[in-house]
Structure formats: C-alpha cells, structure tokens
C-alpha atoms as a PDB file:
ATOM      1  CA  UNK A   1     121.337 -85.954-128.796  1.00  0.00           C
ATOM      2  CA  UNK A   2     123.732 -83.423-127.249  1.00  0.00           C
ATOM      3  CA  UNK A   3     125.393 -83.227-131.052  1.00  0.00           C
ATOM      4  CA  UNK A   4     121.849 -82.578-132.859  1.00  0.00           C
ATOM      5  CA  UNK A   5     121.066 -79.223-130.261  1.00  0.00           C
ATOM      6  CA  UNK A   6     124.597 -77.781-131.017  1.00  0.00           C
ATOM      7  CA  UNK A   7     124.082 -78.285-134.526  1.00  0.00           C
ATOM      8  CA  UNK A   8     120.106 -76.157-134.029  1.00  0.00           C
ATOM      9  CA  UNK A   9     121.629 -74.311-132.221  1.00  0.00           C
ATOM     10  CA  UNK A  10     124.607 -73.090-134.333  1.00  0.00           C
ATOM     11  CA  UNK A  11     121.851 -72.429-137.493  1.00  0.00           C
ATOM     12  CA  UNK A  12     119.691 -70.400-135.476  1.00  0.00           C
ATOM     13  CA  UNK A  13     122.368 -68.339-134.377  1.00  0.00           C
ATOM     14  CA  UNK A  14     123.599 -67.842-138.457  1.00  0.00           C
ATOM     15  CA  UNK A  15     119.499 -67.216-138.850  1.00  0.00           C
ATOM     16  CA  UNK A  16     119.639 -64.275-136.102  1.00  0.00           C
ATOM     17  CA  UNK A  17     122.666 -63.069-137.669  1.00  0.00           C
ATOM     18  CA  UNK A  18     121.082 -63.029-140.980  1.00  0.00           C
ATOM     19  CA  UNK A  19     117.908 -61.132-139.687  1.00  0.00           C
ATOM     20  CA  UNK A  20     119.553 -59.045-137.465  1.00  0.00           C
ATOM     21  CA  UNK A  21     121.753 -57.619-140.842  1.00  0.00           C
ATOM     22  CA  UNK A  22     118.685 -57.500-143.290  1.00  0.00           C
ATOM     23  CA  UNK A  23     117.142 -55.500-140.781  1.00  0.00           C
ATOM     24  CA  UNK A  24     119.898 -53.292-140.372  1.00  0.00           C
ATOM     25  CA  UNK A  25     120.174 -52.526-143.919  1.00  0.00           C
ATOM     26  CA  UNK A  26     116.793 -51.995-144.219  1.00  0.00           C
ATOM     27  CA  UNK A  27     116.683 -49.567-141.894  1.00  0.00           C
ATOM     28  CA  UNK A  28     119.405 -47.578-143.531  1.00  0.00           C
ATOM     29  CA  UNK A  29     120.326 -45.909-147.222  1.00  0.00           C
ATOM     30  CA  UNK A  30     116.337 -46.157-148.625  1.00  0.00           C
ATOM     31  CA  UNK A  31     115.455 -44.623-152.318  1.00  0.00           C
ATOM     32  CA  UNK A  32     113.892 -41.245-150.694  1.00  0.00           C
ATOM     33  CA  UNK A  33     115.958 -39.826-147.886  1.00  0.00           C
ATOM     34  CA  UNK A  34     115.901 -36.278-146.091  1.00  0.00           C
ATOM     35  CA  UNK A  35     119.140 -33.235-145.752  1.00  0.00           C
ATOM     36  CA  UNK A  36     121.537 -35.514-148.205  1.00  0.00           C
ATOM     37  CA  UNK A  37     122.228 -38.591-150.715  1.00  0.00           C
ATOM     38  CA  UNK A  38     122.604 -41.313-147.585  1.00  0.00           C
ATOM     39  CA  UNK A  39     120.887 -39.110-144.962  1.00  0.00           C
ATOM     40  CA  UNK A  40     117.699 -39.988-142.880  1.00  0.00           C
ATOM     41  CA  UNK A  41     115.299 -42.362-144.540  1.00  0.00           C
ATOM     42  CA  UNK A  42     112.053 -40.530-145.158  1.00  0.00           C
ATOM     43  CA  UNK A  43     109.230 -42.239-143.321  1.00  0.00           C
ATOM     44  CA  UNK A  44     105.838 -43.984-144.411  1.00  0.00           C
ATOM     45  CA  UNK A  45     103.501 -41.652-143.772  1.00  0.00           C
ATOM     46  CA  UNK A  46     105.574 -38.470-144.145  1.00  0.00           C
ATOM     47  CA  UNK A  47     104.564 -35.333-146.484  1.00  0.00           C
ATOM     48  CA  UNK A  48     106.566 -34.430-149.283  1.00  0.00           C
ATOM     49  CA  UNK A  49     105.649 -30.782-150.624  1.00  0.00           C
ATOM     50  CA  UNK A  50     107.362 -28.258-153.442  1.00  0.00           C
ATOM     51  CA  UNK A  51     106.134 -25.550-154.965  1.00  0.00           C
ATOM     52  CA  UNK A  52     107.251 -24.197-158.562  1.00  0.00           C
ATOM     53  CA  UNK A  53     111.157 -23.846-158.584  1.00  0.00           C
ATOM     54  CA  UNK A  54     111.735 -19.994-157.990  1.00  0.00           C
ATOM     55  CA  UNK A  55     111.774 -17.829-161.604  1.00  0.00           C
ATOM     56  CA  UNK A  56     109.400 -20.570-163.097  1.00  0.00           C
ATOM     57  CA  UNK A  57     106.037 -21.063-164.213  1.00  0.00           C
ATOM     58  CA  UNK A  58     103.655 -23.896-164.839  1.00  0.00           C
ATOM     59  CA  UNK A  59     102.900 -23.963-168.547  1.00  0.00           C
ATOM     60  CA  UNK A  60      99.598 -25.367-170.696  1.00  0.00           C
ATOM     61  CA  UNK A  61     100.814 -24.376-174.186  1.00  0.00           C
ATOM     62  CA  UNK A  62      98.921 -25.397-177.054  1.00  0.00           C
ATOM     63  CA  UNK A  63     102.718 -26.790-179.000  1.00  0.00           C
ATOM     64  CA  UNK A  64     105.516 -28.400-177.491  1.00  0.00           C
ATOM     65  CA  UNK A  65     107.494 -24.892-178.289  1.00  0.00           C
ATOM     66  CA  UNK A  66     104.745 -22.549-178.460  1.00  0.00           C
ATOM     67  CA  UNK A  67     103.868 -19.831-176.031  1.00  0.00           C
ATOM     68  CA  UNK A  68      99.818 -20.043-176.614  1.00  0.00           C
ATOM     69  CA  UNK A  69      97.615 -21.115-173.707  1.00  0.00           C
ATOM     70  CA  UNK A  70      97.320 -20.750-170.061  1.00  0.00           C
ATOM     71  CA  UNK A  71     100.430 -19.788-168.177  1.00  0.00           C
ATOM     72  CA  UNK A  72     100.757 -19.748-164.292  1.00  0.00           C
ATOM     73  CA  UNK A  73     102.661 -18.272-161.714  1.00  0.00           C
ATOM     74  CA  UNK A  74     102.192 -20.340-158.471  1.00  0.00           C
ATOM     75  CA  UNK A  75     101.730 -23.744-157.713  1.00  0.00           C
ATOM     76  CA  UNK A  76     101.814 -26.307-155.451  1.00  0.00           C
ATOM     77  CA  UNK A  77     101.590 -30.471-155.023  1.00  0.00           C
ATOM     78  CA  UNK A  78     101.639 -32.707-151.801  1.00  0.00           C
ATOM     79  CA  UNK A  79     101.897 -35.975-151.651  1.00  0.00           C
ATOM     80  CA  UNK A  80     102.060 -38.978-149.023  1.00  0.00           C
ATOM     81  CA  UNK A  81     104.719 -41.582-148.378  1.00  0.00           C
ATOM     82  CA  UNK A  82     103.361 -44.821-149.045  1.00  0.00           C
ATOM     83  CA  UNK A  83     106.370 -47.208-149.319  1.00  0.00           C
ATOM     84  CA  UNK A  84     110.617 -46.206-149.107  1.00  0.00           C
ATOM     85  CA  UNK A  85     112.663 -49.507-149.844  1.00  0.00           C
ATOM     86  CA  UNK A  86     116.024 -49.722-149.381  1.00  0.00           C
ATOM     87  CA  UNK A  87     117.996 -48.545-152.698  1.00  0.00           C
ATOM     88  CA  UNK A  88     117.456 -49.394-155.545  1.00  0.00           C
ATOM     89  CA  UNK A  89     113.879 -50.078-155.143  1.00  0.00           C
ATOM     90  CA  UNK A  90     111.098 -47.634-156.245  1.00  0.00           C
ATOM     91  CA  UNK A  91     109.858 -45.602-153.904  1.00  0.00           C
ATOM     92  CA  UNK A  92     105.933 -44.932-153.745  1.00  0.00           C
ATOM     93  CA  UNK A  93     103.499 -41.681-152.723  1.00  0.00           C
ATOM     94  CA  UNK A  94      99.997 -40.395-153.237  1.00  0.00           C
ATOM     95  CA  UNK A  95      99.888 -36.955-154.821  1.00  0.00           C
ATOM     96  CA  UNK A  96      96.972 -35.629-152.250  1.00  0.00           C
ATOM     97  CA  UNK A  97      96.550 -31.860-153.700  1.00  0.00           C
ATOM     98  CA  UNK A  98      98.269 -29.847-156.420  1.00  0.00           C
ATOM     99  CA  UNK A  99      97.077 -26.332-156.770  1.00  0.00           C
ATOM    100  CA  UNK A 100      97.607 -23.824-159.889  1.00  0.00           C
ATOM    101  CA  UNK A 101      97.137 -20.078-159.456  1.00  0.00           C
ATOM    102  CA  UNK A 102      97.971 -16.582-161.008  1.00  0.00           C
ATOM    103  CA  UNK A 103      96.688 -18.047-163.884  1.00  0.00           C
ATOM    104  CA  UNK A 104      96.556 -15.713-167.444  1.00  0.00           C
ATOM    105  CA  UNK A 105      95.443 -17.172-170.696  1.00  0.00           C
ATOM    106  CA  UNK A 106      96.700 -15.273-174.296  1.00  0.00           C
ATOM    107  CA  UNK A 107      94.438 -17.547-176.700  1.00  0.00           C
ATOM    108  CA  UNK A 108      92.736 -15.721-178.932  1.00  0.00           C
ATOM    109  CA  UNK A 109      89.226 -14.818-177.351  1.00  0.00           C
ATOM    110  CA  UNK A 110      89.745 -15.106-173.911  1.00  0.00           C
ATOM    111  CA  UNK A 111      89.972 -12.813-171.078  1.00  0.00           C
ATOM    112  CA  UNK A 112      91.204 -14.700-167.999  1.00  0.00           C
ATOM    113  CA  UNK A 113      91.289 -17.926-166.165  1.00  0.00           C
ATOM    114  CA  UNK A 114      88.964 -18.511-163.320  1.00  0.00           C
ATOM    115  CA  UNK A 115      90.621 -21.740-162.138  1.00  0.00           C
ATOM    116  CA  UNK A 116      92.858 -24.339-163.123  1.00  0.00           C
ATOM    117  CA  UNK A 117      92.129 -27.722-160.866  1.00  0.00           C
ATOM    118  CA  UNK A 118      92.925 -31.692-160.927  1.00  0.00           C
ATOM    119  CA  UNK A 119      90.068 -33.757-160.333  1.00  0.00           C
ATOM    120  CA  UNK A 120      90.088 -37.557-159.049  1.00  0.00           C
ATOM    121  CA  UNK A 121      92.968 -37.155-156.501  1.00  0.00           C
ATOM    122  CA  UNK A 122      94.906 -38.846-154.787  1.00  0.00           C
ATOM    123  CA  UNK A 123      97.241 -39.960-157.678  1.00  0.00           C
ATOM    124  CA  UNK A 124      99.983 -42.766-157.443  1.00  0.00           C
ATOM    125  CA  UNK A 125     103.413 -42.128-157.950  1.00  0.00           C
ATOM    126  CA  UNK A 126     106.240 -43.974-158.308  1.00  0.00           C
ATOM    127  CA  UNK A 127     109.899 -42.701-157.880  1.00  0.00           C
ATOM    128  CA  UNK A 128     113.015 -45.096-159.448  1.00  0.00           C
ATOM    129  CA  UNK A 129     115.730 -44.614-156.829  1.00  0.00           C
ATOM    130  CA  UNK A 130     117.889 -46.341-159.747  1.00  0.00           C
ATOM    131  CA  UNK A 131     116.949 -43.527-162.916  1.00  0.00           C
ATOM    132  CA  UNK A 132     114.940 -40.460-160.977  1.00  0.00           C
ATOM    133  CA  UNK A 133     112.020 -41.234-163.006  1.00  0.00           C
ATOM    134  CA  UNK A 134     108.816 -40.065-161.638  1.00  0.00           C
ATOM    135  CA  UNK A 135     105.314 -41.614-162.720  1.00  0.00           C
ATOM    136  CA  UNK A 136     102.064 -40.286-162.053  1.00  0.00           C
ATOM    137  CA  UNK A 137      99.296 -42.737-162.808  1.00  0.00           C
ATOM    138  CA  UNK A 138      95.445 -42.431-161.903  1.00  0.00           C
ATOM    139  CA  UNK A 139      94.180 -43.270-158.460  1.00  0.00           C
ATOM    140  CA  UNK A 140      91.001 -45.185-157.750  1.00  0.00           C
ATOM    141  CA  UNK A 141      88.875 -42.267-158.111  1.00  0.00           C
ATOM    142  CA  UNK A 142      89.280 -41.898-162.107  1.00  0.00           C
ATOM    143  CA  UNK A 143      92.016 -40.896-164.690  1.00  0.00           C
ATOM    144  CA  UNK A 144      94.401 -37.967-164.030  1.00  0.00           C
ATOM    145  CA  UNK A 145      92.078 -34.774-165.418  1.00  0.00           C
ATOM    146  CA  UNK A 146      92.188 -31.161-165.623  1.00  0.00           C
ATOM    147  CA  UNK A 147      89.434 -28.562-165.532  1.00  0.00           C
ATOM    148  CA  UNK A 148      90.287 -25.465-166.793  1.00  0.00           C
ATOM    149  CA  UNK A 149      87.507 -22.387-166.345  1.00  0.00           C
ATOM    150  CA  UNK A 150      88.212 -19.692-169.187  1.00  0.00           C
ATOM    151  CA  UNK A 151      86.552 -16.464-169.057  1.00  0.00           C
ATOM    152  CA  UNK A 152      85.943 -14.658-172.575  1.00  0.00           C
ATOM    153  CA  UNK A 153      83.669 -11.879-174.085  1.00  0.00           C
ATOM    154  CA  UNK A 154      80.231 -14.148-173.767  1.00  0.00           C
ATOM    155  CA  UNK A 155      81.035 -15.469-170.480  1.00  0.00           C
ATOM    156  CA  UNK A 156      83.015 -18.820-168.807  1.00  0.00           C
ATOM    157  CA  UNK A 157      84.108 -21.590-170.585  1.00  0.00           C
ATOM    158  CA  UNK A 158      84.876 -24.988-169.112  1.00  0.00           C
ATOM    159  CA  UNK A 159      87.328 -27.284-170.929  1.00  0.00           C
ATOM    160  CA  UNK A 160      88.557 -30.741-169.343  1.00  0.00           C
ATOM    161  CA  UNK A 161      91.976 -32.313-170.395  1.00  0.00           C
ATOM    162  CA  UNK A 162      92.981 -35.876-169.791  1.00  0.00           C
ATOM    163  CA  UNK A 163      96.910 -36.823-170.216  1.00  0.00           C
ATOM    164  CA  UNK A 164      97.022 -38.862-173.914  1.00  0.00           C
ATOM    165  CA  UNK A 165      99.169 -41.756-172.148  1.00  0.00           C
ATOM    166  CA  UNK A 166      96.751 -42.332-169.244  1.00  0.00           C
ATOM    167  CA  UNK A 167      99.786 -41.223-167.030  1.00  0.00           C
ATOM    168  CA  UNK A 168     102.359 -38.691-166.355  1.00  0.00           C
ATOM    169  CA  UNK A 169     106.400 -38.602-166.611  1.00  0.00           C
ATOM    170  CA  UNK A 170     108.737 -36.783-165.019  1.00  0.00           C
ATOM    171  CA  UNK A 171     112.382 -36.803-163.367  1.00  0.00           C
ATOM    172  CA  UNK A 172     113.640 -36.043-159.979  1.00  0.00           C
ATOM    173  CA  UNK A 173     117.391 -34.172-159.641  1.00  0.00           C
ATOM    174  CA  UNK A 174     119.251 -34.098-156.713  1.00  0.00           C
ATOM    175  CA  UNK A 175     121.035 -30.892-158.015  1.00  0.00           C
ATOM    176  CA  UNK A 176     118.520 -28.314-157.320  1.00  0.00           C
ATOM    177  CA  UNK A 177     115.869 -30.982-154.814  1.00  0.00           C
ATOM    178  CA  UNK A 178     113.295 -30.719-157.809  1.00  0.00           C
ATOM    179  CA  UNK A 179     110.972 -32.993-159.946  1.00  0.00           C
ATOM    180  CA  UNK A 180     110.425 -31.422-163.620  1.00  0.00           C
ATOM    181  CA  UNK A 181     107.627 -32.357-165.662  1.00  0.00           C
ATOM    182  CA  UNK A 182     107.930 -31.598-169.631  1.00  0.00           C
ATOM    183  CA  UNK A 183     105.917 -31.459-172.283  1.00  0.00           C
ATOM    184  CA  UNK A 184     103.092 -33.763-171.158  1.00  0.00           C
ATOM    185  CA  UNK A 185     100.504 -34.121-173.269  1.00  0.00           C
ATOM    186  CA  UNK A 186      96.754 -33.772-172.674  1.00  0.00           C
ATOM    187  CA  UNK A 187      94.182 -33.814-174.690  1.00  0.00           C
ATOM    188  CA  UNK A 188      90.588 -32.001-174.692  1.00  0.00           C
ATOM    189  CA  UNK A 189      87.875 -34.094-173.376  1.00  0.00           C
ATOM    190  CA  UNK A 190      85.205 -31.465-173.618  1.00  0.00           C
ATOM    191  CA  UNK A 191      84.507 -28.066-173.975  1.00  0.00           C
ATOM    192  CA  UNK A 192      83.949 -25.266-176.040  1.00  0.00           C
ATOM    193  CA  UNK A 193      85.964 -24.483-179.804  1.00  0.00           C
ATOM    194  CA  UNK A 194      87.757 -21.389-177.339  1.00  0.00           C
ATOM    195  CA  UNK A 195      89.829 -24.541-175.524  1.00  0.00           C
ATOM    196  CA  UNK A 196      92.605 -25.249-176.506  1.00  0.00           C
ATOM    197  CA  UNK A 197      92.271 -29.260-178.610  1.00  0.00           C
ATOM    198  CA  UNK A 198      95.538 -30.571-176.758  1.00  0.00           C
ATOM    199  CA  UNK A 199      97.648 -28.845-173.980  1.00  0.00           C
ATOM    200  CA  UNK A 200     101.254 -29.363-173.510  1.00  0.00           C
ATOM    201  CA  UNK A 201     102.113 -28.977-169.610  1.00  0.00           C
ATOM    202  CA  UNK A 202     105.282 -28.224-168.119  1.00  0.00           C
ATOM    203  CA  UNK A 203     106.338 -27.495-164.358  1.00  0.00           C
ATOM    204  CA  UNK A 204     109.524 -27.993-162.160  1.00  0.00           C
ATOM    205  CA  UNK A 205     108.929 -28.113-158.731  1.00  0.00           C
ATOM    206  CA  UNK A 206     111.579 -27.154-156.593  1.00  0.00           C
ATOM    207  CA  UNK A 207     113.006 -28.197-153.443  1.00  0.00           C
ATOM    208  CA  UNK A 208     111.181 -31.061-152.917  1.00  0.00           C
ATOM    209  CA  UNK A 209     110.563 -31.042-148.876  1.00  0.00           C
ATOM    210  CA  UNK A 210     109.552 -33.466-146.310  1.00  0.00           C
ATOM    211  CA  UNK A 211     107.752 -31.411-144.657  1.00  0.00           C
ATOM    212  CA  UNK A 212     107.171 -33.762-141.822  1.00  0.00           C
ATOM    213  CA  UNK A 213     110.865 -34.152-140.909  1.00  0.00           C
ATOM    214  CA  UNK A 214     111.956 -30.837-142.199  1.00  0.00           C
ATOM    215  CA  UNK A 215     114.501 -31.067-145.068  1.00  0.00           C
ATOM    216  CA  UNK A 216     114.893 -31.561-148.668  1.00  0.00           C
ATOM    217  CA  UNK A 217     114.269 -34.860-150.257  1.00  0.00           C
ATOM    218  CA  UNK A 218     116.870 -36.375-152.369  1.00  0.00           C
ATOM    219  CA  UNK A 219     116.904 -39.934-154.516  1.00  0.00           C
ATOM    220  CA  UNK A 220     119.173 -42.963-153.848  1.00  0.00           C
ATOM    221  CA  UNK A 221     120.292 -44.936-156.579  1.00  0.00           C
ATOM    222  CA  UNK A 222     122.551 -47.329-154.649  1.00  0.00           C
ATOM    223  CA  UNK A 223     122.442 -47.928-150.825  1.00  0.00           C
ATOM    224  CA  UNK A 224     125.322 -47.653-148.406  1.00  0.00           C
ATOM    225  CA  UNK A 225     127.342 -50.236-147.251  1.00  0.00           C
ATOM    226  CA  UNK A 226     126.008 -51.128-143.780  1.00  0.00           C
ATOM    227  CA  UNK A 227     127.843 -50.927-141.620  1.00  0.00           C
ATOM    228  CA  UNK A 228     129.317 -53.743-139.196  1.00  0.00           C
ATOM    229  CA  UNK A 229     127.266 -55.290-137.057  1.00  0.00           C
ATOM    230  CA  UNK A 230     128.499 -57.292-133.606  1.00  0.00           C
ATOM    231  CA  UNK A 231     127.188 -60.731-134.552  1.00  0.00           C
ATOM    232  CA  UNK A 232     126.801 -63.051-131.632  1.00  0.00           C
ATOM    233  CA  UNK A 233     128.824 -65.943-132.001  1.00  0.00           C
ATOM    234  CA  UNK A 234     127.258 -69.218-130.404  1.00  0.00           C
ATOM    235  CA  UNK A 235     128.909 -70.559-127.688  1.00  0.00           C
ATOM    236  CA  UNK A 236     129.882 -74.290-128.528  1.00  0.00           C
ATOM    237  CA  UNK A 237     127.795 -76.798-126.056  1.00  0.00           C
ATOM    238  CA  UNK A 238     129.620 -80.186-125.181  1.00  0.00           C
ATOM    239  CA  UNK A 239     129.192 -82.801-127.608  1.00  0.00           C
ATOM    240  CA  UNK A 240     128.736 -85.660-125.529  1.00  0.00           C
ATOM    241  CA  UNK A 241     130.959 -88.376-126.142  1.00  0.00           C
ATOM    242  CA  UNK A 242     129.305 -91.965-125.365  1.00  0.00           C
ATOM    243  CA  UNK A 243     130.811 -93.675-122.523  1.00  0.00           C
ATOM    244  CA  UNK A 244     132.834 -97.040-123.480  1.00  0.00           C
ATOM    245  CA  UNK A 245     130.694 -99.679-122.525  1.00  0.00           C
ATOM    246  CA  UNK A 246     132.455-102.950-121.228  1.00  0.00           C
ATOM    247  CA  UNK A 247     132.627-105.500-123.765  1.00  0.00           C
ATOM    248  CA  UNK A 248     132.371-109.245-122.402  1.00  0.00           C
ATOM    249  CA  UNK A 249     135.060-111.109-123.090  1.00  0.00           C
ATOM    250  CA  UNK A 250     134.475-114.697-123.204  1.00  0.00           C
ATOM    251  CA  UNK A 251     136.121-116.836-120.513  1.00  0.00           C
ATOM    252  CA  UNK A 252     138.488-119.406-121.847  1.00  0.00           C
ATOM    253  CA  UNK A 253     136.764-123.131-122.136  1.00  0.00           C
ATOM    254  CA  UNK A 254     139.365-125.341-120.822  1.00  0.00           C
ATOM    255  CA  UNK A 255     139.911-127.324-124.283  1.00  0.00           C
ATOM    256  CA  UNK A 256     140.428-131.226-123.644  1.00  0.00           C
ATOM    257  CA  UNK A 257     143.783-131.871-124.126  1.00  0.00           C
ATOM    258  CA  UNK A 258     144.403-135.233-125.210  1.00  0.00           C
ATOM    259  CA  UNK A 259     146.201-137.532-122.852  1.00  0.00           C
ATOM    260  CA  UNK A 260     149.377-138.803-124.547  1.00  0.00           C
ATOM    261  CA  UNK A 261     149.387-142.305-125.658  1.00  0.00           C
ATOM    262  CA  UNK A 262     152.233-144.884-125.526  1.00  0.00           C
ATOM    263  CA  UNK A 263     154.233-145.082-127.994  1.00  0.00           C
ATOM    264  CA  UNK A 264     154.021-148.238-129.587  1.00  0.00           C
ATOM    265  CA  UNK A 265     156.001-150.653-127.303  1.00  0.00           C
ATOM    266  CA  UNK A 266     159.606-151.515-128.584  1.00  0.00           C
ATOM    267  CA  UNK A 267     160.625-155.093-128.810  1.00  0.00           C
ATOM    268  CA  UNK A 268     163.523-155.370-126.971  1.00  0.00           C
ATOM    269  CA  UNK A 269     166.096-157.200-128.705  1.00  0.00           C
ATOM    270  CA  UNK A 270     166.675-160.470-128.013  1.00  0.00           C
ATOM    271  CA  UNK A 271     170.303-161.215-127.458  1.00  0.00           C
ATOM    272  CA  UNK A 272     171.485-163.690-129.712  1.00  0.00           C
ATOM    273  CA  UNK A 273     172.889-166.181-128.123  1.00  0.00           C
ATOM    274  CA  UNK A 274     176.475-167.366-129.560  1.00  0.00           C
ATOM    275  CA  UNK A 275     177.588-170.358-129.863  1.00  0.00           C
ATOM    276  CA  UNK A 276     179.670-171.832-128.062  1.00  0.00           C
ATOM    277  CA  UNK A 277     182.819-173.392-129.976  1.00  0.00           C
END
C-alpha cells in the first residue's frame, strides 16, 4: 500500500511542477508588453491610446495615390485589453473611440467638413504577436462605418462609407511604437453625387501607449525563456517491505524401517565321514 502512495505521490509532485512552470511562463513574455520587447505584460483591462504619429495626417483620398478628398490633422483611437497570451498568440482589444478633427476637404464643390465620426463602436481587434498584423473587424453593434458631414455652396452633405472587406488591416512596428493603416478601402453607402464613390484611408498612429501603466506598447513575436524555477523535489516515503512470514516446515514422519530378516539359514556341512582302512 505504502508503494502505491509514493508512487501518487511522486506524480503529483511532477503535476505541481508542471503547473507551477506553465504558470510562470504565462505570467511572463505575453504578445503586448509595456517600456520594451520582454518588458511588463500589459494587463486585461488596460487602455491602449495613440494619436496620429507627429508630421502626419489621416487621409480619405478618393485614389490610392491621389490627393482628392478629406484630409485631417488630429486624431485619436482607444481601445481596451481584452486578452494578452503569452507569445506567439494574438493578442485581443476593443477599439472604444477614435476621433478625427481639423478636417479640410479639396473636392470639387465643397467648402469644409463639419465632422468626420465612426459609428457602431466598440470594434474588435486582433494583434499577431508572430507578424504585427492588426485587424479591425465589426463589433456587435453593426459593420465598421464612417459618416462624413460636408459643407458646400447649398448647404451640408452627409455621406456614409463602409470598408469594402467588411474589416480593416493594418501593422504594428516596434521601431517608432506605431500601428499604420494604408490604403483601406471604403466604399459610399449613401449620400449625395458631392461624396466621394470610394475613399481610400490612411493613418499611422504613433506611440502606441498604455495609458493605464504608463509606457509604450510594443509586440512579441517569441516569448522569453523562463526562467528557472526551484521545483520541489518529493521526498521518498518508505516502501514497506513485507515481513518474512514463517513457513511451516513439516516435521519428519518417522518412516518404518523394515526389520532385517535372516538370511536364509546355511546348511552346515556335514563332515564326511572317512573311512576307515
């Protein structure tokens, strides 16, 4: 019996020592950390913010190349921690607001901008620890959209955009702490002949902060190697050995032993007698 509990008790040691390292590398080297490649895990529940990258603007251009459209100076996107696995692994967020102003518009017609806004927030996104590749898909309140508010010679003019993939792409880089968007395409949904039909946009937003711990974010691709950990080695318990038992030896049976017999009498010889001359 003694055997069997060592035996229990030597696998749940190797258990705890398995649990006690998966923790330990789970709580180290996740996809989104804060101040360096490696540093502080950002937590669930912390706010990542950025603003446009300094000397940049966000961009609705009518071509891919073009400088037609709305053009603004300022803007701004925050966004929720949801989930930060250990690297690689794909980190997740909720883009919560994003905010466009100083906006000017050059197509042909128009006068200003009134507003630029996303409708149907939050957004998910996803960031690959393994490529920097940032997706923006629709939340449960309705596809990504954009309402831009025109103002021309006869008044206000409302036009709506809606990405053509359903989605947006972009790329985080550790070099400068941004995430650049470029060239995503939306299309018109509605509004008047002065909208622009599709809208390229483009943006780099730059450093990417978590604002919560204070610090720029960077991507993991790989995790560090944990380190160490003192693993408790189970102390062996005695094995108990059984105790000889006494084994009864059968007495000896006194065995009959057969009385000898006589040996067949011998006939003594009988003297001759000799004659007598």
């Amino acid at each position: 019996m003694r055997k069997y509990l060592y035996l229990a008790s030597v696998a749940g040691g190797a258990l705890c020592a398995t649990l006690l390292a998966s923790t330990a590398f789970a709580d180290s080297g996740a996809v989104l950390t804060v101040g360096a490649v490696g540093g502080t895990n950002v937590a669930v529940g912390d706010t990542v913010a950025a603003s446009l990258a300094s000397g940049t603007t966000a961009t609705f251009y009518s071509t891919t190349n073009g400088t037609s459209g709305v053009k603004c100076t300022a803007s701004t996107l925050s966004s929720t921690v949801t989930a930060n696995p250990p690297a690689p692994g794909v980190a997740t967020e909720t883009v919560d607001a994003q905010t466009f102003s100083g906006c000017t518009s050059n197509i042909v017609g128009t006068t200003g901008v009134r507003s630029v806004t996303l409708n149907n927030l939050p957004y998910s996104v996803s960031v690959d620890g393994t490529t920097g590749a940032v997706a923006v898909a629709p939340g449960s309140a309705g596809p990504i959209q954009a309402t831009v508010v025109i103002s021309t010679i006869l008044g206000t003019v409302t036009c709506v955009y809606q990405p053509v993939a359903g989605s947006l792409a972009g790329a985080a880089d550790n070099t400068t702490n941004s995430i650049k968007f470029a060239n995503q395409q939306f299309n018109k949904i509605t509004g008047s002949v002065l909208c622009l039909s599709t809208a390229y946009w483009t943006a780099a937003y730059a450093p990417v902060s978590d604002t919560t711990q204070g610090g720029p974010v960077f991507v993991n691709a790989t995790a560090p190697d944990p380190e160490p950990t003192d693993t408790a080695t189970p102390e062996p318990t005695d094995t108990a050995t059984p105790e000889p038992t006494d084994t009864a030896t059968p007495e000896p049976t006194d065995t009959a032993t057969p009385e000898p017999t006589d040996p067949t009498p011998t006939t003594d010889p009988t003297p001759s007698e000799t004659p007598v001359v």
